[in-house]
C-alpha atoms as a PDB file:
ATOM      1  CA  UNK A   1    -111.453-123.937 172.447  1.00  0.00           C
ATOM      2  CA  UNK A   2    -110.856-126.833 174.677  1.00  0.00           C
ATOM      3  CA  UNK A   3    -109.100-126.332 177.962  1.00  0.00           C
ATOM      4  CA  UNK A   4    -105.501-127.577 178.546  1.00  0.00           C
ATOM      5  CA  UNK A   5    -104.898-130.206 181.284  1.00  0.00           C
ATOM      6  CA  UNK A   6    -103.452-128.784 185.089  1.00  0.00           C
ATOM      7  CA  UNK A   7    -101.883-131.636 185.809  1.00  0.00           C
ATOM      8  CA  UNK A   8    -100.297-134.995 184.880  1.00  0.00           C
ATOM      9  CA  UNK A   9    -102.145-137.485 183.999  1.00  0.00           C
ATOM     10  CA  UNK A  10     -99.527-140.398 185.063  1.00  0.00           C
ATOM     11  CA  UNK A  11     -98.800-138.683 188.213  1.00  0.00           C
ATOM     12  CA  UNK A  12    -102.281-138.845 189.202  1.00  0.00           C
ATOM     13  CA  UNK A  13    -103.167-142.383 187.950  1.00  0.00           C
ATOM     14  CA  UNK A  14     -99.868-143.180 190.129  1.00  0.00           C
ATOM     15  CA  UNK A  15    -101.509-141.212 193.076  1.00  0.00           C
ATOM     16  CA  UNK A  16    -105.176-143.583 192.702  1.00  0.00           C
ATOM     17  CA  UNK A  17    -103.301-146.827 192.110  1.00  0.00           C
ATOM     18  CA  UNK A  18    -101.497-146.143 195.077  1.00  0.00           C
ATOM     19  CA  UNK A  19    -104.526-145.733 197.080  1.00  0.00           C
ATOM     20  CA  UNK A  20    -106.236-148.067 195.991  1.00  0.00           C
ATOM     21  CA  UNK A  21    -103.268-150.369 197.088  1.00  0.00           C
ATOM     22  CA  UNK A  22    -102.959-149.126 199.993  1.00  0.00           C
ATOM     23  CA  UNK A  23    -106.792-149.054 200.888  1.00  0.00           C
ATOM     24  CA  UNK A  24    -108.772-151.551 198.459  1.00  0.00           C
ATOM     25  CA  UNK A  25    -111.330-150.458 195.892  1.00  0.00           C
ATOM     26  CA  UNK A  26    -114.689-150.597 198.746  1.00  0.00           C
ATOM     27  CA  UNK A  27    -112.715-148.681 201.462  1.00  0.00           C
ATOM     28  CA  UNK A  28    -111.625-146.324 198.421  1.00  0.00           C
ATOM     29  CA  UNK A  29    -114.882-143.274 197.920  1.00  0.00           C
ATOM     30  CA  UNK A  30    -114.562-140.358 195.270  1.00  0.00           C
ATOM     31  CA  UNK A  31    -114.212-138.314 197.502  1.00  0.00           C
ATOM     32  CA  UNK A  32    -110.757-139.488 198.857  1.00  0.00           C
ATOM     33  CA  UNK A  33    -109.449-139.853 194.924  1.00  0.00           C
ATOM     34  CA  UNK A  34    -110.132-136.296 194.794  1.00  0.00           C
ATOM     35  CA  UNK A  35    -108.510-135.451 197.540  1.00  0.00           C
ATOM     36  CA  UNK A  36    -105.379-138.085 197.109  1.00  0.00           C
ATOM     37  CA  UNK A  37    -105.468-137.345 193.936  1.00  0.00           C
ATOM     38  CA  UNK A  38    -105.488-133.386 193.813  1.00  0.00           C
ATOM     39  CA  UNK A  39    -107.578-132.979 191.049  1.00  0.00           C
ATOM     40  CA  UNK A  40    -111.261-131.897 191.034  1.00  0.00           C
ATOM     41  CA  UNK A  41    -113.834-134.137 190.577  1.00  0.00           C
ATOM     42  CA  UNK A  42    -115.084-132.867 187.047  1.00  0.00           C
ATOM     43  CA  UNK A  43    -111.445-133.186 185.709  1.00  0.00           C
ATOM     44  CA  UNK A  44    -111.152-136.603 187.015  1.00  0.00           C
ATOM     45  CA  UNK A  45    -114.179-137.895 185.716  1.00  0.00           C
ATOM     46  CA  UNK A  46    -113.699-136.419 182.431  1.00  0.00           C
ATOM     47  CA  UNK A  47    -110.492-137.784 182.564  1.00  0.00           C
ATOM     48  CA  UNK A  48    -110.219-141.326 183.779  1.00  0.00           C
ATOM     49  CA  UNK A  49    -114.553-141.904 183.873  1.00  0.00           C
ATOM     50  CA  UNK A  50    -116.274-143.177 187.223  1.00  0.00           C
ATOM     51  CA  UNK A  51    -114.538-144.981 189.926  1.00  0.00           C
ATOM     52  CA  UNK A  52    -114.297-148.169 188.426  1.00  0.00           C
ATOM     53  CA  UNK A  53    -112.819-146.959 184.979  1.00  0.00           C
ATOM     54  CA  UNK A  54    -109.961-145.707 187.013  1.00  0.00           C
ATOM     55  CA  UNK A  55    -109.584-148.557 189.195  1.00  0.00           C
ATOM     56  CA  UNK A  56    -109.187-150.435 185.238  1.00  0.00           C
ATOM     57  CA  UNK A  57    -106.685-147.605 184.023  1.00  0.00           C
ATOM     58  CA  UNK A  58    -104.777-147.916 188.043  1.00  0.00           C
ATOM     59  CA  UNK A  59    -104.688-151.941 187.292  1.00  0.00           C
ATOM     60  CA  UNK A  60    -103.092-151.039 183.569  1.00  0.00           C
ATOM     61  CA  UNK A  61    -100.976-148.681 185.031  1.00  0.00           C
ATOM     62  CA  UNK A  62     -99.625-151.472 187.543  1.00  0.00           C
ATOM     63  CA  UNK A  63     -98.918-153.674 184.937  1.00  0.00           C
ATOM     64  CA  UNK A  64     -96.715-151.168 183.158  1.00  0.00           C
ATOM     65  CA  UNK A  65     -94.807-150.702 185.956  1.00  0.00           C
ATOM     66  CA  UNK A  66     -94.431-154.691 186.898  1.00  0.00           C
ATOM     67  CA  UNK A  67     -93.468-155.191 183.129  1.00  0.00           C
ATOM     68  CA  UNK A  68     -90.858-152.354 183.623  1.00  0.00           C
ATOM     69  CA  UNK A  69     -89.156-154.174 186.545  1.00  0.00           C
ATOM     70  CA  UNK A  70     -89.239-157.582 185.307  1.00  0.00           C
ATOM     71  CA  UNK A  71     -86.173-159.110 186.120  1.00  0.00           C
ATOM     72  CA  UNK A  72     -83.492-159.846 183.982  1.00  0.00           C
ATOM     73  CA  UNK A  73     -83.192-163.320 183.554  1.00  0.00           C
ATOM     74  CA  UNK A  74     -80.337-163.914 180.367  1.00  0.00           C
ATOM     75  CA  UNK A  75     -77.413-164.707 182.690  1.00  0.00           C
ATOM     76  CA  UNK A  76     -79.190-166.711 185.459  1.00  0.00           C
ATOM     77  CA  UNK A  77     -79.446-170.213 186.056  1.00  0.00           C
ATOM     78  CA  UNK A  78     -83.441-171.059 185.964  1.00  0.00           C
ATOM     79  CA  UNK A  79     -83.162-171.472 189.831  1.00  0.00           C
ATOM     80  CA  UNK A  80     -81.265-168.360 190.535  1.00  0.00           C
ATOM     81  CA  UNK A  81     -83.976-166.765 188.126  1.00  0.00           C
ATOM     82  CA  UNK A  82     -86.822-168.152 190.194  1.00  0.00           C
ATOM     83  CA  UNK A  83     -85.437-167.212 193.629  1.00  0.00           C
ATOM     84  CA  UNK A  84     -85.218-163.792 192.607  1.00  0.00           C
ATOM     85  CA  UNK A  85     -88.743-163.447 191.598  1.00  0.00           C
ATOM     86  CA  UNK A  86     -89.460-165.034 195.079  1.00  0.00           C
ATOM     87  CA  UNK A  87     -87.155-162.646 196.670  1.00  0.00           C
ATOM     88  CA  UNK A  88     -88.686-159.851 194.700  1.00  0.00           C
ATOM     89  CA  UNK A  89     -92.141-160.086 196.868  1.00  0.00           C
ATOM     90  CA  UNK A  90     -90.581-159.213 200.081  1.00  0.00           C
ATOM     91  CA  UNK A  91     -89.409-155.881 199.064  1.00  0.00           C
ATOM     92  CA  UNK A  92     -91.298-153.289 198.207  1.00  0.00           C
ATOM     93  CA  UNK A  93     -90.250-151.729 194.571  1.00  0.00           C
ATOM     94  CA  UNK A  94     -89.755-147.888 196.156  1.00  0.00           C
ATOM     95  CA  UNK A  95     -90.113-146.375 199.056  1.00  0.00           C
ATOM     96  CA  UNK A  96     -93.584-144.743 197.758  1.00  0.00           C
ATOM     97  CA  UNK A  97     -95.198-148.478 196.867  1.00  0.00           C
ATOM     98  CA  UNK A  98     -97.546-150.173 199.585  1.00  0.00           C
ATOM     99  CA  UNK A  99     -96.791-152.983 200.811  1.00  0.00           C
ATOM    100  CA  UNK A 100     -98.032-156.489 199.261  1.00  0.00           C
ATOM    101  CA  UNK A 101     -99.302-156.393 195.596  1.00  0.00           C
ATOM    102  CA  UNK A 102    -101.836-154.895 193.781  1.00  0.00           C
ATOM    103  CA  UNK A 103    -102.868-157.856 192.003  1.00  0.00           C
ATOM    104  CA  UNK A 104    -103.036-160.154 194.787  1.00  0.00           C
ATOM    105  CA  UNK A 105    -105.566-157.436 196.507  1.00  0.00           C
ATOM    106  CA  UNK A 106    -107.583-157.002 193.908  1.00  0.00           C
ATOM    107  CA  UNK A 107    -107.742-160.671 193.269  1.00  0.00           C
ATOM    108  CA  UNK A 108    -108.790-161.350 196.804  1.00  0.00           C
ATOM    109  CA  UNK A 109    -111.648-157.946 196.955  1.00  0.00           C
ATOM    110  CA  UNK A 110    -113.179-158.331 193.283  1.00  0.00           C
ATOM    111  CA  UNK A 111    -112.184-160.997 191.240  1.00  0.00           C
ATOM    112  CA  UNK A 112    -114.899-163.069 192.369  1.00  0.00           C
ATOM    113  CA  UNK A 113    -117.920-160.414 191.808  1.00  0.00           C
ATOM    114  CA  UNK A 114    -116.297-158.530 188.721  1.00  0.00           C
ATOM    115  CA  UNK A 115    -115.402-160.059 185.579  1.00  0.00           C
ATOM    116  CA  UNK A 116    -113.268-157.502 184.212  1.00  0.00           C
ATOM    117  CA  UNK A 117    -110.855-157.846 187.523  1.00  0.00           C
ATOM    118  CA  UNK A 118    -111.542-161.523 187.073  1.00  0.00           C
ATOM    119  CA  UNK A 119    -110.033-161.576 183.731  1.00  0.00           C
ATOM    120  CA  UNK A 120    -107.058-158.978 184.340  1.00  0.00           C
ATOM    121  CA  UNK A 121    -105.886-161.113 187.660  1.00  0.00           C
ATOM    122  CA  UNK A 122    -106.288-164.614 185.711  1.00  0.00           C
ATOM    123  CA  UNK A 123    -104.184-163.067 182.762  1.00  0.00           C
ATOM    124  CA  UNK A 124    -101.628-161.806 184.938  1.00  0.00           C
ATOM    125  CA  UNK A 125    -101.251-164.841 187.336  1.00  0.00           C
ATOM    126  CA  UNK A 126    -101.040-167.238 183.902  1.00  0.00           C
ATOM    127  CA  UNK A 127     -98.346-164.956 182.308  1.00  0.00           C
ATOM    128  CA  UNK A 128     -96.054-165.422 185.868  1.00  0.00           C
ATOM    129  CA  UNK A 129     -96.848-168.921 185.663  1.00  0.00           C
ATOM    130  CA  UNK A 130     -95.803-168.566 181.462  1.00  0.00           C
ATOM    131  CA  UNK A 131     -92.674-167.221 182.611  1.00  0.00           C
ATOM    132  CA  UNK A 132     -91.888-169.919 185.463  1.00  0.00           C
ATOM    133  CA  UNK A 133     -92.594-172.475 183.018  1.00  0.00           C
ATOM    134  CA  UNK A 134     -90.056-171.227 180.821  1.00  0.00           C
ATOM    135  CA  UNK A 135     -87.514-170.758 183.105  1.00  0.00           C
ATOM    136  CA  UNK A 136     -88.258-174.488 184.385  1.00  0.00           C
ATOM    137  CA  UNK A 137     -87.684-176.260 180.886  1.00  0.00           C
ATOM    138  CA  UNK A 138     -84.534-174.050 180.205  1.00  0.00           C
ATOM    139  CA  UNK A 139     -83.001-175.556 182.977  1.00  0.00           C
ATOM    140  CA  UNK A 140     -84.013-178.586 182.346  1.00  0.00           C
ATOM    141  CA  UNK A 141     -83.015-177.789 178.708  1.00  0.00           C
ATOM    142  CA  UNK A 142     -79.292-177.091 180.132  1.00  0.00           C
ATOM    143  CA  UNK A 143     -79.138-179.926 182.270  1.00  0.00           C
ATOM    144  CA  UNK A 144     -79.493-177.794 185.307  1.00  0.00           C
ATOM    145  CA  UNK A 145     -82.776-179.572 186.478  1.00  0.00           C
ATOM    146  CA  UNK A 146     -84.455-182.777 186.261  1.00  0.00           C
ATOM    147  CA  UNK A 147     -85.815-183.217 183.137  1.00  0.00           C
ATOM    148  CA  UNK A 148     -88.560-185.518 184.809  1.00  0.00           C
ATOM    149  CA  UNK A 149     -89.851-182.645 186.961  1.00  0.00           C
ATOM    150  CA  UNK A 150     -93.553-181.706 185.299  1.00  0.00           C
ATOM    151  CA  UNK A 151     -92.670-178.182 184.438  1.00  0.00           C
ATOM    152  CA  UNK A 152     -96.490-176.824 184.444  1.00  0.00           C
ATOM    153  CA  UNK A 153     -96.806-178.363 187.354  1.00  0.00           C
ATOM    154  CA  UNK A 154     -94.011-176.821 189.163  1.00  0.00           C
ATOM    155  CA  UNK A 155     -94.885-173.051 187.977  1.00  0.00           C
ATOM    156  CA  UNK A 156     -98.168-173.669 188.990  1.00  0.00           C
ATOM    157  CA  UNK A 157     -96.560-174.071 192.390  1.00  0.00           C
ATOM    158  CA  UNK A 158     -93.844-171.304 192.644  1.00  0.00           C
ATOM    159  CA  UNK A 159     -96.460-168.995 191.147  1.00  0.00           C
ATOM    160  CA  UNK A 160     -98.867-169.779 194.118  1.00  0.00           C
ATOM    161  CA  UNK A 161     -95.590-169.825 196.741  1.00  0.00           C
ATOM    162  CA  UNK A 162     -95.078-166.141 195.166  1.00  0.00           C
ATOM    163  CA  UNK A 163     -98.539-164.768 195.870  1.00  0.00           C
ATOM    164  CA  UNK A 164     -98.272-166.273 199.007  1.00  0.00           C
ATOM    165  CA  UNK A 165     -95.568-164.456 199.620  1.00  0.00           C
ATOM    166  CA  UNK A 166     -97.100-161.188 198.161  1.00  0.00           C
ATOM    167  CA  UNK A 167     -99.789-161.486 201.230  1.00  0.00           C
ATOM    168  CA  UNK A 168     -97.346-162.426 203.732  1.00  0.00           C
ATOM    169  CA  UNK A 169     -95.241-159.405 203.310  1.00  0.00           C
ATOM    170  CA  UNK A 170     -98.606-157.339 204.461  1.00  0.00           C
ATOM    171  CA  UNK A 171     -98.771-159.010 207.570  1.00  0.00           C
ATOM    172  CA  UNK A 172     -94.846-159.633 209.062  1.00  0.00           C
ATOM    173  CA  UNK A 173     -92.082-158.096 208.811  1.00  0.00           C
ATOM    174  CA  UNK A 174     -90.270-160.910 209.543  1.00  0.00           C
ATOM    175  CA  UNK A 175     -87.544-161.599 207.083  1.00  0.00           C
ATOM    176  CA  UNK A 176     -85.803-164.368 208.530  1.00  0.00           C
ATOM    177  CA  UNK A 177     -89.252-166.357 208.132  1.00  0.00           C
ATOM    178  CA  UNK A 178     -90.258-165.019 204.650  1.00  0.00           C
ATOM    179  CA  UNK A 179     -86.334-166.181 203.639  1.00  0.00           C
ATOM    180  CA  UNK A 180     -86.564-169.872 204.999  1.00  0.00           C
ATOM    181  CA  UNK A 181     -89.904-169.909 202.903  1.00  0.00           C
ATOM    182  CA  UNK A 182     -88.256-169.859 199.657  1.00  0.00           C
ATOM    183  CA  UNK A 183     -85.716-171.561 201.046  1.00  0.00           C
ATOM    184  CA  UNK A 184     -87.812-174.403 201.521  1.00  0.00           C
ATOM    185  CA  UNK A 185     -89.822-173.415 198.029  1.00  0.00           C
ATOM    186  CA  UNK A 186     -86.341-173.610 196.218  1.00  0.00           C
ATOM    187  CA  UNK A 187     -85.704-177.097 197.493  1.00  0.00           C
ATOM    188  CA  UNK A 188     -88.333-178.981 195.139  1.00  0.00           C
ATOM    189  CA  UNK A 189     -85.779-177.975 192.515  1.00  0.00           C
ATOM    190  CA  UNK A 190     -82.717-180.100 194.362  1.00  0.00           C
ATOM    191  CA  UNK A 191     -82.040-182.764 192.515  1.00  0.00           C
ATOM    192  CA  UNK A 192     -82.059-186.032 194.141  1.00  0.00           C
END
């Protein structure tokens, strides 16, 4: 008869992803999972497989919780809509999350040497540059923004001022600064 779980598997996978935020995957060793983690090291490997195969299952579990606080869009203007995503990189989404972004970190440590990380960061980054887009031509749809403004273009642009912003947070705590960075982001949108 098989043996029962001790423990949550979401709770732990929250506990790794968190660590692996906070410390990269390199920095990151078994043995501190374990430990982080509070499971033993047979359960965890039976579980979520070696180090890497969690690191997968910590990036799926991020993008659960990103998709669960996507904002809600229906009754914003497209610029309100895209200052809010800007605004939403310089606060952390609970008191338990790291600072910066998971995706930005793991675009910056592995997406270069590992093409599975590769592939996960590049899907993400197009989907928030999807979603800009979108946002972009219903303004220009509503007669909000210039309908001459390239659209791809421009999301191409916030999406790189956001993950900008994403690394920024790590290293100031400056608001004030952050704030007059989308300030100045926002004003491509002014029309002239």
């Amino acid at each position: 008869m098989a043996r029962s779980k001790e423990f949550d598997e979401d709770a732990v996978l929250l506990k790794a992803m968190r660590l692996f935020w906070e410390q990269g995957y390199e920095k990151t060793s078994m043995a501190n999972l374990v430990e982080h983690m509070g499971v033993h090291k047979r359960s965890l490997y039976d579980t979520f497989g070696d180090k890497h195969s969690l690191y997968i299952k910590a990036l799926q579990r991020y993008s659960k919780m990103m998709e669960d606080k996507r904002i809600p869009v229906d009754n914003l203007s497209a610029a309100e809509a895209i200052r809010l995503l800007l605004e939403t990189a310089l606060r952390p989404m609970n008191e338990a999350t790291p600072k910066g972004c998971l995706l930005v970190n793991t675009a910056v440590e592995l997406a270069l040497n590992d093409p599975e990380c590769k592939e996960w960061v590049n899907q993400r980054m197009t989907g928030t540059e999807q979603f800009i887009c979108e946002l972009i031509k219903k303004g220009q749809h509503s007669g909000e923004l210039d309908k001459t403004l390239d659209a791809e273009q421009l999301s191409r642009y916030f999406n790189n001022a956001f993950i900008g912003l994403r690394v920024m947070v790590k290293t100031t705590d400056d608001k004030e600064r952050l704030r007059s960075i989308i300030e100045t982001t926002m004003s491509v949108l002014k029309k002239n």
